[in-house]
Protein backbone atom coordinates (compact mmCIF):
# COMPACT_ATOMS: atom_id res chain seq x y z
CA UNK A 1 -18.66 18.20 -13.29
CA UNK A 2 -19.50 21.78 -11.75
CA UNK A 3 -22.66 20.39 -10.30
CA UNK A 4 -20.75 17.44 -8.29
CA UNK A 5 -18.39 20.54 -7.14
CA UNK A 6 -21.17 22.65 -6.04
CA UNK A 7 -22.35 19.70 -4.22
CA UNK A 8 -19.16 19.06 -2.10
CA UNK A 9 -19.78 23.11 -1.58
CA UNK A 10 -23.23 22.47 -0.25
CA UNK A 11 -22.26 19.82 2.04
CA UNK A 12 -19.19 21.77 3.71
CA UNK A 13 -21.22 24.77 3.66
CA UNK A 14 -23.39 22.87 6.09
CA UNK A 15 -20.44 22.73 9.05
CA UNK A 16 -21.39 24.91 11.53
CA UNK A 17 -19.67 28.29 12.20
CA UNK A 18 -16.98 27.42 15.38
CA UNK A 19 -18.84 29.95 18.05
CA UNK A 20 -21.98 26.75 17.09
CA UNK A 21 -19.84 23.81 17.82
CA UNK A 22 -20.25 25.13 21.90
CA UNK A 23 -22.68 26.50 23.64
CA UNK A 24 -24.53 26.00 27.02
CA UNK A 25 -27.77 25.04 27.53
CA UNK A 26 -30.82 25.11 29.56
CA UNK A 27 -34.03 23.55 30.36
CA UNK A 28 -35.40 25.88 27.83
CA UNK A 29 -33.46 24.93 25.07
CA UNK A 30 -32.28 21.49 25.71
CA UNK A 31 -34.96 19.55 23.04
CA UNK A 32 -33.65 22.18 20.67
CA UNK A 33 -29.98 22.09 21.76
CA UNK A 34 -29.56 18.56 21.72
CA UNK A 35 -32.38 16.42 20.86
CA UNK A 36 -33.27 17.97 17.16
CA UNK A 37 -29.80 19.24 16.94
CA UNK A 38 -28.81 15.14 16.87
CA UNK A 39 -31.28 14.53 14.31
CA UNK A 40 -28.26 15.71 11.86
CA UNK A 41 -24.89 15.59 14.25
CA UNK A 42 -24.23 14.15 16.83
CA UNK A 43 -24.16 15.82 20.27
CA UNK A 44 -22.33 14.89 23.43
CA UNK A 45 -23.37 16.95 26.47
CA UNK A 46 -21.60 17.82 29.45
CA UNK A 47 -23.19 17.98 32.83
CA UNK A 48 -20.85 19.91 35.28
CA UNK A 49 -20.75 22.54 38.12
CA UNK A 50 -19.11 25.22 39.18
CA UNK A 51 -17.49 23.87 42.24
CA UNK A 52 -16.84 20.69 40.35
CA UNK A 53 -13.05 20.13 40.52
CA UNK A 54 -12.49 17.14 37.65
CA UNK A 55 -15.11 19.34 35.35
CA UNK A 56 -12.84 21.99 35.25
CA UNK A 57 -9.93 19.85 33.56
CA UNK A 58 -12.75 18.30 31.79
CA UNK A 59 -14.49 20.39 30.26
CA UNK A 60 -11.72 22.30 27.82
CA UNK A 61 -10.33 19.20 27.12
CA UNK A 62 -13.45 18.01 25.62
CA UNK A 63 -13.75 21.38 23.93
CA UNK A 64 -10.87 21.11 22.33
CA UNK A 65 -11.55 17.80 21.05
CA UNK A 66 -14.63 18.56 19.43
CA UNK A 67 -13.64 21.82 17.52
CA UNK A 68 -11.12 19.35 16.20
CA UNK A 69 -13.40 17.63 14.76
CA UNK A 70 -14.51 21.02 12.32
CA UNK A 71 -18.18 20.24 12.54
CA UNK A 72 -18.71 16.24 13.00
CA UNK A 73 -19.52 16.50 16.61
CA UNK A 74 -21.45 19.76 18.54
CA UNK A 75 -20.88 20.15 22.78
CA UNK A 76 -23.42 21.29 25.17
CA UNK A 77 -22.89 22.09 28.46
CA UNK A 78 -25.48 21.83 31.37
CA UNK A 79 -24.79 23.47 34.69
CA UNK A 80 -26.58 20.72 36.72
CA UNK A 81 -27.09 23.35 39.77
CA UNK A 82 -28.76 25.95 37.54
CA UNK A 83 -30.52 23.02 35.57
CA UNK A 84 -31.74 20.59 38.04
CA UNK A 85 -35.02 18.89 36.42
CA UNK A 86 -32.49 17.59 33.25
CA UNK A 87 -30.51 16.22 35.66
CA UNK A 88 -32.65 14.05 37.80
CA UNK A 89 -34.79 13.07 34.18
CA UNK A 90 -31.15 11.44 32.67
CA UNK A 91 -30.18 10.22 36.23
CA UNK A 92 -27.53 12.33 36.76
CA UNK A 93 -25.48 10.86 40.31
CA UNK A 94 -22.13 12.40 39.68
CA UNK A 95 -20.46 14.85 37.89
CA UNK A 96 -18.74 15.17 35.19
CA UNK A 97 -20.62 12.92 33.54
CA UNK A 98 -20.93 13.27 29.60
CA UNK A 99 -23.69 11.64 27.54
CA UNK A 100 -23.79 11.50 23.44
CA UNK A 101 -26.93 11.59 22.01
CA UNK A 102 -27.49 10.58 18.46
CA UNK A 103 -30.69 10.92 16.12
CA UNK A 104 -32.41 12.01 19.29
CA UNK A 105 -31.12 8.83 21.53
CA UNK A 106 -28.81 8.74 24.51
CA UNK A 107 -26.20 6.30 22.47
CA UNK A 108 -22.65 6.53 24.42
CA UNK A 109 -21.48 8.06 27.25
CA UNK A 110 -18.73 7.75 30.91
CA UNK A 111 -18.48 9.10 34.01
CA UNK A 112 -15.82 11.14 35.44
CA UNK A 113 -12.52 12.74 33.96
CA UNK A 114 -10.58 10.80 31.20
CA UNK A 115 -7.24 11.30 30.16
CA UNK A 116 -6.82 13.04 26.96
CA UNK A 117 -6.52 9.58 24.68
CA UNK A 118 -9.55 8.44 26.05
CA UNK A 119 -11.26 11.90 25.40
CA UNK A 120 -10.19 11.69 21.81
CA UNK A 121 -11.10 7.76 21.18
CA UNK A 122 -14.78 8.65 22.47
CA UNK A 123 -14.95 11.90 20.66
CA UNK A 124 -13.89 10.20 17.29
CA UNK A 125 -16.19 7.07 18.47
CA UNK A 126 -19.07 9.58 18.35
CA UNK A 127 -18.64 11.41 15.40
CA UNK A 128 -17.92 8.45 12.99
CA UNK A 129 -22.05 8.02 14.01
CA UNK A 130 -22.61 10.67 11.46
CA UNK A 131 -20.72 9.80 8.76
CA UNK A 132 -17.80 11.96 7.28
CA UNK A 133 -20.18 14.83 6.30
CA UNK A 134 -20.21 13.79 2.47
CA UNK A 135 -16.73 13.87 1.91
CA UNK A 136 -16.58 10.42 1.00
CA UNK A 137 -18.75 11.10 -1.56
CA UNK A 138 -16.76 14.34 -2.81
CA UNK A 139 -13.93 11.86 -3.11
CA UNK A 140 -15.52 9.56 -5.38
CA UNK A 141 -17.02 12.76 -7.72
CA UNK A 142 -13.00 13.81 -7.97
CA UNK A 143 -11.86 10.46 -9.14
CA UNK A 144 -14.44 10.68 -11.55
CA UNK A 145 -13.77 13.97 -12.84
CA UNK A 146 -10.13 12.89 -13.23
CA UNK A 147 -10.91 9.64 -15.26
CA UNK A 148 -13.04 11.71 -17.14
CA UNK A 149 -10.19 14.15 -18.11
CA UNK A 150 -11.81 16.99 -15.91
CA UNK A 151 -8.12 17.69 -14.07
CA UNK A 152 -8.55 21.31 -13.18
CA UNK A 153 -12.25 20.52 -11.65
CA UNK A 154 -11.14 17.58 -9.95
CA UNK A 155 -7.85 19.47 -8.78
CA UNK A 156 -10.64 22.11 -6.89
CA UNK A 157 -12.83 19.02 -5.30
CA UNK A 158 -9.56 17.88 -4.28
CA UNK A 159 -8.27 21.38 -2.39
CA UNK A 160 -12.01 21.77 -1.09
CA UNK A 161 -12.08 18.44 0.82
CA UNK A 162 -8.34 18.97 2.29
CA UNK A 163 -10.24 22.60 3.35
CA UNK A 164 -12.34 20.14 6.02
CA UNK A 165 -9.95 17.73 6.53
CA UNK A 166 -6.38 18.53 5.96
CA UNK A 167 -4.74 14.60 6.41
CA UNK A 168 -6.97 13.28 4.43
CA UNK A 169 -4.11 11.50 2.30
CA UNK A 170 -6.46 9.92 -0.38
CA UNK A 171 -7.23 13.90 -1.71
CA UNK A 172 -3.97 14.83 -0.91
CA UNK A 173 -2.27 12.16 -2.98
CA UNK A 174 -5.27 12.66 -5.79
CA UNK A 175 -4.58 16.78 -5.69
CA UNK A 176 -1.14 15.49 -6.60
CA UNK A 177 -2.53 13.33 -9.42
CA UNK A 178 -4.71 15.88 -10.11
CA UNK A 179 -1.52 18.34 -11.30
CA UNK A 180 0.16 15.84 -13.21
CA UNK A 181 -2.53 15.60 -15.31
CA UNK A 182 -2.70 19.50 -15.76
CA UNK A 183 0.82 18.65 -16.86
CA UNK A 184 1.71 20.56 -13.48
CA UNK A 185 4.46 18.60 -12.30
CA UNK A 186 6.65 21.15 -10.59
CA UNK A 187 3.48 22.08 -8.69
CA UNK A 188 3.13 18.17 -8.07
CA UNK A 189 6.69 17.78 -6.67
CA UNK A 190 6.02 20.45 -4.30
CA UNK A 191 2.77 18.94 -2.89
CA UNK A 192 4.88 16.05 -3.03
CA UNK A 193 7.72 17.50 -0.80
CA UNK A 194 5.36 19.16 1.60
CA UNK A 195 3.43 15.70 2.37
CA UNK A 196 2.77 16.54 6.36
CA UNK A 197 4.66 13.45 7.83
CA UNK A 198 1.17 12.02 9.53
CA UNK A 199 1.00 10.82 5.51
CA UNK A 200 4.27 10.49 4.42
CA UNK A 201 3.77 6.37 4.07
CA UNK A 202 -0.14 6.62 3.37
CA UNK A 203 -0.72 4.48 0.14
CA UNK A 204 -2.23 7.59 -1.80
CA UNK A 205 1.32 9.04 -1.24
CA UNK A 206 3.21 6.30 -1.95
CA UNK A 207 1.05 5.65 -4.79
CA UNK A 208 1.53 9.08 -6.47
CA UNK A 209 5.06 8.86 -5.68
CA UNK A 210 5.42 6.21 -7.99
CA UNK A 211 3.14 7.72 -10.71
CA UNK A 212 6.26 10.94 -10.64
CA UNK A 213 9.08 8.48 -10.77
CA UNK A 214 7.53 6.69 -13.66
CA UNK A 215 6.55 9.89 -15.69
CA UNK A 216 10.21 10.99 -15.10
CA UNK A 217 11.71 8.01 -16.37
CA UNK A 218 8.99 7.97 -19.50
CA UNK A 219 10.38 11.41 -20.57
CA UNK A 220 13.71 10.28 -21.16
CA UNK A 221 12.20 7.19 -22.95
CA UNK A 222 13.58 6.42 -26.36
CA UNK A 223 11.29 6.19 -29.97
CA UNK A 224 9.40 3.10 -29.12
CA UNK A 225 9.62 1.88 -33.04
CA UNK A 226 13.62 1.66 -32.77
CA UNK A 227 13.33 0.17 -29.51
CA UNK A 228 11.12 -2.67 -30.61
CA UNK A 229 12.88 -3.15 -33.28
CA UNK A 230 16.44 -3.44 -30.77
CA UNK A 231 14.53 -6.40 -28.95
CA UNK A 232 13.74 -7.91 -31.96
CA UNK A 233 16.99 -7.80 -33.28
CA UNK A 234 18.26 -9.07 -30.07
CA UNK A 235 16.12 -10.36 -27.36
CA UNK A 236 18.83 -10.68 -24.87
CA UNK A 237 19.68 -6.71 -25.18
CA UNK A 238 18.04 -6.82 -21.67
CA UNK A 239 18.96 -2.84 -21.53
CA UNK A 240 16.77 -2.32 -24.65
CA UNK A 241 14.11 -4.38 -23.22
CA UNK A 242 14.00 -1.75 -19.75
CA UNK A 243 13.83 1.19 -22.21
CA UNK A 244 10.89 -0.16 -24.31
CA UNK A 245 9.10 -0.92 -21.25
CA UNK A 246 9.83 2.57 -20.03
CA UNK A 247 8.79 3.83 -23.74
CA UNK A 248 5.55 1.49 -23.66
CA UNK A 249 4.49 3.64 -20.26
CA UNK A 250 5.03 6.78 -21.95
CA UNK A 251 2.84 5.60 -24.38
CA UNK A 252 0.36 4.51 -22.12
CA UNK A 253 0.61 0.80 -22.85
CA UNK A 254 0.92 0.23 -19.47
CA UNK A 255 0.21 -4.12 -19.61
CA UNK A 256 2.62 -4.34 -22.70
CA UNK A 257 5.09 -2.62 -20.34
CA UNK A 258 4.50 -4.86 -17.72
CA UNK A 259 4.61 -8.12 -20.19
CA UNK A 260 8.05 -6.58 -21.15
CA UNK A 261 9.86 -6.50 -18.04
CA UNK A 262 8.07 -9.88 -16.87
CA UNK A 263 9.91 -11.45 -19.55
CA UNK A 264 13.35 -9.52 -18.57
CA UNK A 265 13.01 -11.12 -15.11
CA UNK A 266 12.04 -14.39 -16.30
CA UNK A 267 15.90 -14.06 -18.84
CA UNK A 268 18.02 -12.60 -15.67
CA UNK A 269 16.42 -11.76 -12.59
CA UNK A 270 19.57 -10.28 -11.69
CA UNK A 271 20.16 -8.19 -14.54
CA UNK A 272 21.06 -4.69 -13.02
CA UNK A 273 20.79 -5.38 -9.20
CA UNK A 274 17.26 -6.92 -10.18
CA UNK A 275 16.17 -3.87 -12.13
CA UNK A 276 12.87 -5.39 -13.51
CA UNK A 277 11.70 -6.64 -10.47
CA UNK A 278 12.34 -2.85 -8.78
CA UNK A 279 10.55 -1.56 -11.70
CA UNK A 280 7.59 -3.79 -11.68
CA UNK A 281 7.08 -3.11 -7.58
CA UNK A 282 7.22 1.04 -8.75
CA UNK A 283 4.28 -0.06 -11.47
CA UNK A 284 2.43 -1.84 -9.19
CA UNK A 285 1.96 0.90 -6.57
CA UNK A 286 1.39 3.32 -9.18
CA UNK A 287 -1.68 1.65 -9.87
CA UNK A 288 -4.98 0.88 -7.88
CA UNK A 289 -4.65 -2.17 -5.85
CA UNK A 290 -7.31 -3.91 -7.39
CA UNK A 291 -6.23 -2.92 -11.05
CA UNK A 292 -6.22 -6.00 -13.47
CA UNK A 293 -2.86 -5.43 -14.58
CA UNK A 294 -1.56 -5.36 -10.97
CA UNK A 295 -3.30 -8.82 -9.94
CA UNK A 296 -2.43 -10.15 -13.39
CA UNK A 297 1.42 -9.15 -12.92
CA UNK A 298 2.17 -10.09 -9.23
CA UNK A 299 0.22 -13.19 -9.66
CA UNK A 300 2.31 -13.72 -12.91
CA UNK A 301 5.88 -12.24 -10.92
CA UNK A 302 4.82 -14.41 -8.16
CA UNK A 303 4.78 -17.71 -9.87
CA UNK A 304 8.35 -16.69 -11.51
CA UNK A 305 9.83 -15.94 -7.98
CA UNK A 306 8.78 -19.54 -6.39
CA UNK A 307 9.64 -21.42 -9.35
């Protein structure tokens, strides 16, 4: 587990200091600058002048896009009047004009100033070339770690990658996770509460959301055994039947608990404002999308519903 941590610490240890993200460049250094510098980012250069007008609103805009991007993008600048030969070898006619090269190729590029939302769709356009700088993979070593029962290391992968890319809902929402498997849940209903709106209806969130509303209801959950034995006794004690599903989660039985209130839906679908149905939805996106108890149980809910 440490070594998959100290590789998401290697990777963002990688992201270049923000005084590196910027920096003009000449003749001298432009192979340097630009073409070996793309080799492992990618690099979008701007040509501009001094007496240049549109480079002046230009140029900071683009600046500020790309330290935005923490790393996934570097800018060079290239005074064409100090740097003359560049510009006639890339064809330069008019300025600004703003090439991106990637892996040592010319691959995108405009003419001209853009308004800002154009600026930012061909900033993110060029730094989606290189990938997300491992953090897709850092994701993946989390999960793992958390499956695994590794909470508090997956917890740190978690923090590190919301370090390079603070809306990344799927390690906010598993940073949540994360606590309530440290058994951490005021800690997980304050993450919870300080979701930054951009996620608020992100699936991770919801997701995780779910997973706190279900572990709250499993706490008050009665002793399975005399619950069982209350359906048993009297299988259309449909308040019994909720319970026991809510005692089957806390006992981790999570398909039992889904068979459960299936068949309370299938008795009265109406029972309690449709209280099995609400409860199966909360189940459902508490789990993975793909989970085998989720496709078994809408498929199941599904054929119930167009009866």
């Amino acid at each position: 587990m440490r070594d998959q941590m100290l590789t998401l610490n290697d990777t963002t240890a990688k992201a270049p200091a923000a005084k590196d993200l910027i920096k003009d460049s000449s003749e001298a250094t432009f192979m340097k600058d630009v073409i070996e510098a793309s080799r492992d980012v990618p690099v979008i250069v701007d040509f501009w002048a001094p007496w240049c007008g549109p480079c002046k609103q230009l140029g900071p805009a683009l600046e500020a896009a790309v330290t935005a991007e923490k790393g996934r993008v570097r800018m060079v600048k290239v005074n064409v009047d100090e740097n003359q030969m560049i510009a006639s070898q890339l064809r330069i006619q008019s300025i600004p004009t703003v090439f991106a090269f990637w892996q040592g190729q010319p691959v995108d590029g405009f003419q001209g100033a853009l308004p800002g939302s154009e600026i930012k769709k061909f900033i993110d356009r060029v730094a989606a070339l290189g990938g997300d700088g491992g953090l897709g993979e850092a994701l993946e070593a989390a999960e793992q770690m958390l499956e695994e029962g590794a909470a508090a290391d997956a917890a740190e992968t978690f923090a590190a990658i919301l370090e390079e890319e603070p809306e990344n809902a799927a390690a906010y929402g598993g940073l949540i996770r994360a606590h309530l498997a440290l058994g951490d849940q005021d800690k997980a209903l304050a993450l919870l509460d300080a979701v930054p709106p951009s996620m608020t209806a992100a699936k991770e969130i919801e997701a995780v959301r779910a997973q706190i509303e279900l572990a709250k209801q499993a706490a008050k959950a009665g002793p399975l055994a005399e619950l069982e034995a209350a359906v048993a006794a009297d299988p259309m004690n449909h308040q019994a039947r909720f319970d026991l599903a809510a005692a089957l989660l806390a006992a981790k039985k999570t398909e039992e608990a889904v068979d459960q209130l299936l068949e309370l839906f299938r008795r009265d679908r109406e029972w309690n404002d449709g209280a099995a149905k609400t409860q199966l939805f909360t189940i459902f996106d508490a789990l993975p999308a793909k989970d085998p108890i989720v496709l078994k149980g809408r498929r199941k809910l599904s054929s119930m519903i167009f009866v």
